[in-house]
N, C-alpha and C. Protein backbone atom coordinates (compact mmCIF):
# COMPACT_ATOMS: atom_id res chain seq x y z
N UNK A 1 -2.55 -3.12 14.38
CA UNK A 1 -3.51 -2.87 13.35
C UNK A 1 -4.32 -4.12 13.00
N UNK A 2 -4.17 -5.23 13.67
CA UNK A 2 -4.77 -6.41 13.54
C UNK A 2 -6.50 -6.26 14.04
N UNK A 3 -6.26 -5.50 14.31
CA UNK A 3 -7.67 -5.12 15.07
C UNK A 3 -8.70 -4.48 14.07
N UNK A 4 -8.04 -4.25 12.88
CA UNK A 4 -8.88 -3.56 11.61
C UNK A 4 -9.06 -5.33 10.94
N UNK A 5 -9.06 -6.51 11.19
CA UNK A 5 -9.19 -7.36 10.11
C UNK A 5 -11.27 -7.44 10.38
N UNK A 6 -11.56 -7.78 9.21
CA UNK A 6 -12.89 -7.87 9.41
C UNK A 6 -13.69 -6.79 9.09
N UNK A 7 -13.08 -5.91 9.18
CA UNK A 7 -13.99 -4.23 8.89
C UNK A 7 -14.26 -3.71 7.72
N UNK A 8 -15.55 -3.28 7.46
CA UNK A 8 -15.76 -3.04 6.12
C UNK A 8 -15.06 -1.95 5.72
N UNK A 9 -14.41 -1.76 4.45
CA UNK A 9 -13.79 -0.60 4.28
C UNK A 9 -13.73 -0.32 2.75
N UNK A 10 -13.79 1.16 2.16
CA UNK A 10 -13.66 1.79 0.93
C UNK A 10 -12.03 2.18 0.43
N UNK A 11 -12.16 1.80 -0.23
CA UNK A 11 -10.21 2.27 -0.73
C UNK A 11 -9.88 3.25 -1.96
N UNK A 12 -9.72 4.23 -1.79
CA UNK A 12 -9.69 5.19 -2.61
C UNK A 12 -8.30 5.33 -4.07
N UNK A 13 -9.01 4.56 -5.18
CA UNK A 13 -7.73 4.26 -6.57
C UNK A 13 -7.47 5.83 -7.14
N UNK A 14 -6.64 6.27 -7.40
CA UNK A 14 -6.55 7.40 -7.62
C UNK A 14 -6.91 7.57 -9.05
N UNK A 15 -6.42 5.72 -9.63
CA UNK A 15 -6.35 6.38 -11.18
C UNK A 15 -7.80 6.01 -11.86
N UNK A 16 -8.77 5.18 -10.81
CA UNK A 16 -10.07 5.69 -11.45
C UNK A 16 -11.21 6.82 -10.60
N UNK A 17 -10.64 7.09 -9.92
CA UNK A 17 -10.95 8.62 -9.09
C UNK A 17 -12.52 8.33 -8.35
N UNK A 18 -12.34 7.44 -7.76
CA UNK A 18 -13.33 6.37 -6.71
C UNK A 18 -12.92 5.48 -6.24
N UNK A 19 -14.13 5.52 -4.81
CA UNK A 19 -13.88 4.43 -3.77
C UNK A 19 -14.47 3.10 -4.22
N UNK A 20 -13.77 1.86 -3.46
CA UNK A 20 -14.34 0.45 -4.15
C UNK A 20 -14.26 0.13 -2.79
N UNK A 21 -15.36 -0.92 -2.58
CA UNK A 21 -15.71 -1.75 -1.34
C UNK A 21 -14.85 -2.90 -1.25
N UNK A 22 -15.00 -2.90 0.10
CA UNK A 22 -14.07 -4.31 0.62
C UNK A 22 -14.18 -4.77 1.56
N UNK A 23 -13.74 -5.73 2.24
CA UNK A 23 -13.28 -6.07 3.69
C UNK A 23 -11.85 -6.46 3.82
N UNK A 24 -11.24 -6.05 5.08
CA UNK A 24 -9.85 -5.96 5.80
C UNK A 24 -9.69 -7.41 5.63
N UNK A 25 -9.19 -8.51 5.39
CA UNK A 25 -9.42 -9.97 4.98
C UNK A 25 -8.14 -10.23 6.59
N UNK A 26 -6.59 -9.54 6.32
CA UNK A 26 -5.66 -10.53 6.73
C UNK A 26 -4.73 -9.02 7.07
N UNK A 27 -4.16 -9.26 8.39
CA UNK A 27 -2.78 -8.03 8.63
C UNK A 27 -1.64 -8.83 8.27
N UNK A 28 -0.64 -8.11 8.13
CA UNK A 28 0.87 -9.19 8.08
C UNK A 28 1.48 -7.97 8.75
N UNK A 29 1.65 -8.36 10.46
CA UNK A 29 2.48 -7.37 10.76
C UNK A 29 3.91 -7.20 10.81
N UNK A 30 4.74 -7.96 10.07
CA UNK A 30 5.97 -7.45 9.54
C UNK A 30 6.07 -6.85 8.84
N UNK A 31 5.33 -6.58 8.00
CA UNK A 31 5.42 -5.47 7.05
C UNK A 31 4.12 -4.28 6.88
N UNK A 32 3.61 -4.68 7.97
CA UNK A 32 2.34 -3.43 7.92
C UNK A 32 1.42 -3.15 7.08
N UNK A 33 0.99 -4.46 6.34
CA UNK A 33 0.22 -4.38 5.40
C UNK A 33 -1.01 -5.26 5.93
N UNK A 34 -2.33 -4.81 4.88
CA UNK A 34 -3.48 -5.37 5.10
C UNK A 34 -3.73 -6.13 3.75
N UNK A 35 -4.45 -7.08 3.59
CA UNK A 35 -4.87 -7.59 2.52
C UNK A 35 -6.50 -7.21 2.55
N UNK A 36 -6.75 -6.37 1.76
CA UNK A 36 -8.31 -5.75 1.48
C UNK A 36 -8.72 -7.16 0.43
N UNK A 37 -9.83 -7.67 0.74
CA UNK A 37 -10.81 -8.56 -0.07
C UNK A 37 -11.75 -7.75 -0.59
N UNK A 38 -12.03 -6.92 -2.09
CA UNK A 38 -12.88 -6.35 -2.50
C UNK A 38 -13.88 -6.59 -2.94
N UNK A 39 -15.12 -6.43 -2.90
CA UNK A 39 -16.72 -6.73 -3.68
C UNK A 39 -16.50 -7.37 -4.84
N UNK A 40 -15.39 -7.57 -5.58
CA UNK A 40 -15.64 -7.38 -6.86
C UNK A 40 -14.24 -8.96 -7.29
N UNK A 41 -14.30 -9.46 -5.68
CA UNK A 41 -13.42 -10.46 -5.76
C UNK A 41 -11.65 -10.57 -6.28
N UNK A 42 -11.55 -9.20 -5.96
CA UNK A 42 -10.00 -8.97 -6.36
C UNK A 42 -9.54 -8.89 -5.10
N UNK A 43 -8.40 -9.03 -4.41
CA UNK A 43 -7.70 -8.82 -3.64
C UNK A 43 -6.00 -7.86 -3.70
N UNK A 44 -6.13 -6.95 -2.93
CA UNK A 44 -4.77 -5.90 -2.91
C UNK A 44 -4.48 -6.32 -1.12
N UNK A 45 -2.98 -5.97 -1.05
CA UNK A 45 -2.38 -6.02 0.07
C UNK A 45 -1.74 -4.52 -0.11
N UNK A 46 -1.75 -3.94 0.96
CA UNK A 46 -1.43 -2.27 1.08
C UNK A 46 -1.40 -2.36 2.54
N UNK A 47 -0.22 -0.80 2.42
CA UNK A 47 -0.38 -0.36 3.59
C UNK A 47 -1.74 0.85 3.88
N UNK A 48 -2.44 0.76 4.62
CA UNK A 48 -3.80 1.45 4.94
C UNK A 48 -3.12 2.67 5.50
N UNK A 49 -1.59 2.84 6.23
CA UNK A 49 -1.24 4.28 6.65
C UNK A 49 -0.62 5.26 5.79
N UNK A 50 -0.75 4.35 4.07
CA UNK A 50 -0.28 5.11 3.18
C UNK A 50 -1.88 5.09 1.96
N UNK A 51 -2.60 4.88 2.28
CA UNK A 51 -3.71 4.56 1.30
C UNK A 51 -4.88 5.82 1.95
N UNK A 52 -5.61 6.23 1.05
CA UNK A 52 -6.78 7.08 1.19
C UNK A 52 -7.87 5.74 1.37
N UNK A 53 -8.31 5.61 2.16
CA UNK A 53 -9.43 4.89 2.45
C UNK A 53 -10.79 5.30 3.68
N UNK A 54 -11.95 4.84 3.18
CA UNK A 54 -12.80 5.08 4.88
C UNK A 54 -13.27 3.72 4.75
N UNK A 55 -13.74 3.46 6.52
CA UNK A 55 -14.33 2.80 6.59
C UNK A 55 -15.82 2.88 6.73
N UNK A 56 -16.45 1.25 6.48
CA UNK A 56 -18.05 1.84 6.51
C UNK A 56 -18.20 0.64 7.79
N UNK A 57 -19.54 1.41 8.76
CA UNK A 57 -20.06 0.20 9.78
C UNK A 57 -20.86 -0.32 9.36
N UNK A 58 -21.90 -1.28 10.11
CA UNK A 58 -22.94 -1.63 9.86
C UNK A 58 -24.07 -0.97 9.63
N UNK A 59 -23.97 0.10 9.88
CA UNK A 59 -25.36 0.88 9.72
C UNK A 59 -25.25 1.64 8.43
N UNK A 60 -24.02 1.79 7.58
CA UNK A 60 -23.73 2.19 5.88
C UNK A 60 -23.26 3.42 6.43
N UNK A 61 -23.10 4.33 8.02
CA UNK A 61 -22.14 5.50 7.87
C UNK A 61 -20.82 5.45 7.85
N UNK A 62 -19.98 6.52 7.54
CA UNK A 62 -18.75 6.39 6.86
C UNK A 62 -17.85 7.14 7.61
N UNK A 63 -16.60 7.18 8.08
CA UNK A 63 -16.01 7.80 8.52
C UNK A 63 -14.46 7.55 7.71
N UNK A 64 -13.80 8.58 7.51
CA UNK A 64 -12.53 8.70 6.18
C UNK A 64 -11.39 9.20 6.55
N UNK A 65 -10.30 8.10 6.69
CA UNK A 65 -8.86 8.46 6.99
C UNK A 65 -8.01 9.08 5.83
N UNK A 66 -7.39 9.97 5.56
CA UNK A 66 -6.65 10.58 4.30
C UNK A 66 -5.75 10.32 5.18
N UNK A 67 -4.75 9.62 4.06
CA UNK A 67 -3.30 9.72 4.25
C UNK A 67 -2.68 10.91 3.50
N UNK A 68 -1.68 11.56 4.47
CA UNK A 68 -0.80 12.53 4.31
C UNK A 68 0.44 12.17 5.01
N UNK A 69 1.60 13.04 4.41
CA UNK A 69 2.86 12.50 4.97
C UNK A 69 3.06 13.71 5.99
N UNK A 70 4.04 13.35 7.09
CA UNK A 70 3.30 13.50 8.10
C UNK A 70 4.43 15.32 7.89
N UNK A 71 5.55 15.05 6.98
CA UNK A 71 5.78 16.58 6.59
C UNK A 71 6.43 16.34 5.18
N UNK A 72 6.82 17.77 5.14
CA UNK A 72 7.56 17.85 3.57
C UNK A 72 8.71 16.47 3.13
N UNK A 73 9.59 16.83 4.12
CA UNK A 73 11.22 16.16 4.22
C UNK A 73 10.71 14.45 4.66
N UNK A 74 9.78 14.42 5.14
CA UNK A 74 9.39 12.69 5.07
C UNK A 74 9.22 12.43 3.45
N UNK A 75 8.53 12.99 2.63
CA UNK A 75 7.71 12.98 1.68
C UNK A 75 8.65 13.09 0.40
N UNK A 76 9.68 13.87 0.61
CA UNK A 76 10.68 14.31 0.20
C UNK A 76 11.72 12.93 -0.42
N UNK A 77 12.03 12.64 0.78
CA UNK A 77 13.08 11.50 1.10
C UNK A 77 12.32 10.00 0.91
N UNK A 78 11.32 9.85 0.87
CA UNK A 78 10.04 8.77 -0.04
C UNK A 78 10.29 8.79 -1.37
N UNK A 79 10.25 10.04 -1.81
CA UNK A 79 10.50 10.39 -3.40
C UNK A 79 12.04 9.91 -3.55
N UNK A 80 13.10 10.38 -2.99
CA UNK A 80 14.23 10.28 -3.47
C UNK A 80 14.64 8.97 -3.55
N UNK A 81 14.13 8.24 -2.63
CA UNK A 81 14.35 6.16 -2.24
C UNK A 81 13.97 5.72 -3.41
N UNK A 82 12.32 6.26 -3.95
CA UNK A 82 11.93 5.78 -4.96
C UNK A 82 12.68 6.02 -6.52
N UNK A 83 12.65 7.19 -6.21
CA UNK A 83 14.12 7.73 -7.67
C UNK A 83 15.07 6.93 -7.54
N UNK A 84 15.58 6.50 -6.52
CA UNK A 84 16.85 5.54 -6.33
C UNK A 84 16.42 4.28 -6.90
N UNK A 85 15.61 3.59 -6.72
CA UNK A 85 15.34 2.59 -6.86
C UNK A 85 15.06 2.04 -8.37
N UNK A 86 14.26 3.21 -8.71
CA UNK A 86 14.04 3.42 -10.71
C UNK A 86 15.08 3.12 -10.92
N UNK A 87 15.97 4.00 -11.01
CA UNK A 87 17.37 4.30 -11.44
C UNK A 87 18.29 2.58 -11.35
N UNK A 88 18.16 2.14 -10.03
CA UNK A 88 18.75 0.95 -9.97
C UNK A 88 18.29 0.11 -10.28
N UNK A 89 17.26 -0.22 -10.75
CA UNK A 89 16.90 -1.57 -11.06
C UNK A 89 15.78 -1.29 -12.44
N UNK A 90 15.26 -0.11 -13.26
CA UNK A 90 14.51 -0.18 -13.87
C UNK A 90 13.08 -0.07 -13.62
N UNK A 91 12.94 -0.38 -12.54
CA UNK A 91 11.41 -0.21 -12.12
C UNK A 91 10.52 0.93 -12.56
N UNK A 92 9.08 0.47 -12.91
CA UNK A 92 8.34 1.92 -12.67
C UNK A 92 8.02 2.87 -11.47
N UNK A 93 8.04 3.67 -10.74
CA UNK A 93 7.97 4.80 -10.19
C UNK A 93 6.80 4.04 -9.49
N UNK A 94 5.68 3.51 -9.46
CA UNK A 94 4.54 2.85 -9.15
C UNK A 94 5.48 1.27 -7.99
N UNK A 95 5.68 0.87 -9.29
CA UNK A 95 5.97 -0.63 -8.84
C UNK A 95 7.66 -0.11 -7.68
N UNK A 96 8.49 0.60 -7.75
CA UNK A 96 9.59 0.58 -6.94
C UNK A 96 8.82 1.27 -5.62
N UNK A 97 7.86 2.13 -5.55
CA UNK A 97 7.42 2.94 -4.26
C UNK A 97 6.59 1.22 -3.28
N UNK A 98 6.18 0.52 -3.79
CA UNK A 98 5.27 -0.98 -3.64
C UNK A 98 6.62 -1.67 -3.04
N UNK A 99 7.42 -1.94 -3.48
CA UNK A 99 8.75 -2.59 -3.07
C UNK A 99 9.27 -1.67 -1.64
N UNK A 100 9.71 -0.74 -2.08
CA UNK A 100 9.99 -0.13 -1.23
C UNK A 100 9.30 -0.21 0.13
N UNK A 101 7.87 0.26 0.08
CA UNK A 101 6.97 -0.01 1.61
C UNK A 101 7.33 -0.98 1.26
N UNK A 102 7.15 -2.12 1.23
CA UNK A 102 7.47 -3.59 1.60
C UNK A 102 8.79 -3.89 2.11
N UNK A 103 9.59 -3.37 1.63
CA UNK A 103 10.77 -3.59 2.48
C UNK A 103 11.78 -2.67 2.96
N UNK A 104 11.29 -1.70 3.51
CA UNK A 104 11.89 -0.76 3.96
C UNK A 104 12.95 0.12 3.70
N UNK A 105 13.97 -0.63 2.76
CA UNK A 105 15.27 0.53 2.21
C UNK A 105 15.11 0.63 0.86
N UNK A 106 16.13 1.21 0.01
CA UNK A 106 15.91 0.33 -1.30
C UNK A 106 17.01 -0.28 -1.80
N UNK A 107 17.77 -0.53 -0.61
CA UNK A 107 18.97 -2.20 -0.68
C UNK A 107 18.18 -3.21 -1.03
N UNK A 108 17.49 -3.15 0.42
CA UNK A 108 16.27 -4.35 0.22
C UNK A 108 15.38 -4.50 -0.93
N UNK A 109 14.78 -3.57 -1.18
CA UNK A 109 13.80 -3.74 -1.58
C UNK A 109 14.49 -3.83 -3.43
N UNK A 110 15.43 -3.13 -3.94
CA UNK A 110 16.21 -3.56 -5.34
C UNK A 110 16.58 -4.77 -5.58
N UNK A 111 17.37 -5.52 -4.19
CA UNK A 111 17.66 -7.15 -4.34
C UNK A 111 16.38 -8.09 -4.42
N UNK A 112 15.18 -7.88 -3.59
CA UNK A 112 14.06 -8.43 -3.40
C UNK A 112 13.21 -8.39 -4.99
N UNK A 113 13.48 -6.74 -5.59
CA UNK A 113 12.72 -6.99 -7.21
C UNK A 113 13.89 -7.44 -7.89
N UNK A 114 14.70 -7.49 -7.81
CA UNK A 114 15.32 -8.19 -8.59
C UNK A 114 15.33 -10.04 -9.07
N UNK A 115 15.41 -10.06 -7.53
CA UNK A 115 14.54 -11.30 -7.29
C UNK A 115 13.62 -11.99 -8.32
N UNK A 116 12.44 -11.42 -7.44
CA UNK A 116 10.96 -11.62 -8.20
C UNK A 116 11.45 -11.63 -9.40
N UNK A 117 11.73 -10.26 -10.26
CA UNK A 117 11.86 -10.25 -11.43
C UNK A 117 12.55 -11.80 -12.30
N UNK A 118 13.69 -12.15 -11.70
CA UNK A 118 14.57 -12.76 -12.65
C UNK A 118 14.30 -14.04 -11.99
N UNK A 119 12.84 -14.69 -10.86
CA UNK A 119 12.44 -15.72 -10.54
C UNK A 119 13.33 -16.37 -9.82
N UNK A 120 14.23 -15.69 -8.93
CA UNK A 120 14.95 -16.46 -7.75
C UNK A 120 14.34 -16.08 -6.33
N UNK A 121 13.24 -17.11 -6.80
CA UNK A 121 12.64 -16.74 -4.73
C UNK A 121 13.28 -17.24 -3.70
């Protein structure tokens, strides 16, 4: 996916119900994330195979990837990691699903916010 760095692209926030401009800045492929550099000088790191986004070319046309899970019982068992993870460590439902893609279980990813949280990097 390194091959998306550089590309202009729209990222779809759900909770203000529009796309915001950007460019693909940086991949980190251990963890499958992109760091989007947005118009507006903010920067997010996401995974793009879990994000509603399109990209735009040079000529301003648009073409738009929707993420969907790829079935129920994937989608399912996403939810339940994340319930796990609330439950164990307090997290919001937002911030434990963020941990979670980032580190794949939620062994990992509970010791890792725990971490952060209580400033033992």
């Amino acid at each position: 996916m390194a091959h998306l760095v550089g590309k202009r692209i729209e990222v779809y926030w759900d909770g203000d119900a529009r796309f915001y401009k950007g460019r693909v800045a940086r991949y980190a492929p251990r963890t499958g994330r992109h760091e989007v550099a947005y118009d507006d000088d903010e920067t997010e790191w996401l995974r793009l195979d879990r994000a509603r986004h399109r990209f735009v070319d040079g000529g301003g046309s648009r073409y738009t990837i929707e993420w969907e899970w790829a079935d129920e019982k994937a989608q399912g068992a996403h939810a339940a990691a994340v319930a796990q993870l609330v439950a164990a460590v307090g997290a919001t439902p937002q911030v434990a699903s963020t941990y979670l893609d980032a580190h794949g279980s939620p062994e990992a990813a509970a010791e890792r916010y725990l971490r952060d949280r209580d400033g033992d990097r």
